[in-house]
Protein backbone atom coordinates (compact mmCIF):
# COMPACT_ATOMS: atom_id res chain seq x y z
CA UNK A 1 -21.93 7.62 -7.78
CA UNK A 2 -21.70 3.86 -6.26
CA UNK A 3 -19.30 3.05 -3.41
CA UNK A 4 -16.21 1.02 -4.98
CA UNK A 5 -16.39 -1.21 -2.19
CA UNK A 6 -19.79 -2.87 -1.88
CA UNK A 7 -21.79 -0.34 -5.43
CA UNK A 8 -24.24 0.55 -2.98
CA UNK A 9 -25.03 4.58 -3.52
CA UNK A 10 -22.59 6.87 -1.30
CA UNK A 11 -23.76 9.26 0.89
CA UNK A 12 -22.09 12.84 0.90
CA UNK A 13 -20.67 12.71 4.23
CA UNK A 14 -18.22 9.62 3.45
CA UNK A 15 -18.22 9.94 -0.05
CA UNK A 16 -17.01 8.22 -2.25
CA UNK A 17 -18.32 5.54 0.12
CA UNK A 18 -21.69 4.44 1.45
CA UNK A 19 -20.31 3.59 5.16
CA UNK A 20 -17.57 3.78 7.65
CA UNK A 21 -17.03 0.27 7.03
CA UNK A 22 -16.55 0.13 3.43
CA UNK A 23 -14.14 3.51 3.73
CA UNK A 24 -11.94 1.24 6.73
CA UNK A 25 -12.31 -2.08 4.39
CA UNK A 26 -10.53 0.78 1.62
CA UNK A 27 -8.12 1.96 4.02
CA UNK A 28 -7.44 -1.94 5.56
CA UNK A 29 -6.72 -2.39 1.62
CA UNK A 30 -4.09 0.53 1.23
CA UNK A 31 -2.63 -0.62 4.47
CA UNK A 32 -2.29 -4.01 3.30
CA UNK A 33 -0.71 -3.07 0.65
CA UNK A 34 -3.81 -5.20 -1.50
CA UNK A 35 -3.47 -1.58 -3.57
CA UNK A 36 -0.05 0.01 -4.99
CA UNK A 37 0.59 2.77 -7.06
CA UNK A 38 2.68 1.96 -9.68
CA UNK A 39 6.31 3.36 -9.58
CA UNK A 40 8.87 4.10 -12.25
CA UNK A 41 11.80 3.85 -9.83
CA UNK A 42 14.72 1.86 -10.95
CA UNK A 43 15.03 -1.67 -9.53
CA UNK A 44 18.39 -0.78 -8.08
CA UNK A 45 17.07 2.53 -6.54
CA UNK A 46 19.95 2.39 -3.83
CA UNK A 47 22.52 2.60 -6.24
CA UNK A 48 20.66 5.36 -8.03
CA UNK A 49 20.66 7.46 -4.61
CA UNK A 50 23.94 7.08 -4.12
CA UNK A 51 24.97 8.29 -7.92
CA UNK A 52 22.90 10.83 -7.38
CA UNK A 53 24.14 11.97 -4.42
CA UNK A 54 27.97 11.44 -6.02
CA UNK A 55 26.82 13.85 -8.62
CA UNK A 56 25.46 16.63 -6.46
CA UNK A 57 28.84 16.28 -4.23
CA UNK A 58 31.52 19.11 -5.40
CA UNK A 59 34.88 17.08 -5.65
CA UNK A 60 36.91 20.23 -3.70
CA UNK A 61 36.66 18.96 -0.40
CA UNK A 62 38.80 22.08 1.12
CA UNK A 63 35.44 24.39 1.09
């Protein structure tokens, strides 16, 4: 397996890297936010929260 940073071959240890750098340079990317994972959320995922949390409201107040 080559490290997805710089290809070199990974050692065991750090896997999937070949160095402490290359796994920080990774990490400096996820930090970044260079890397995203991709999200199905609505755009308008406030107004889905609240209509969600309408829904799961009971409308007797009294209990």
């Amino acid at each position: 397996m080559s490290c997805p940073i710089c290809g070199k071959e990974t050692k065991p240890e750090l896997r999937p890297f070949c160095s402490k750098r290359c796994a920080d340079v990774d990490l400096g990317r996820w930090l970044s936010g260079s890397y995203a994972v991709p999200s199905e959320d609505p755009d308008d995922i406030e107004a889905a929260l609240e209509a969600s949390e309408r829904a799961d409201t009971p409308d007797d107040k009294l209990h």
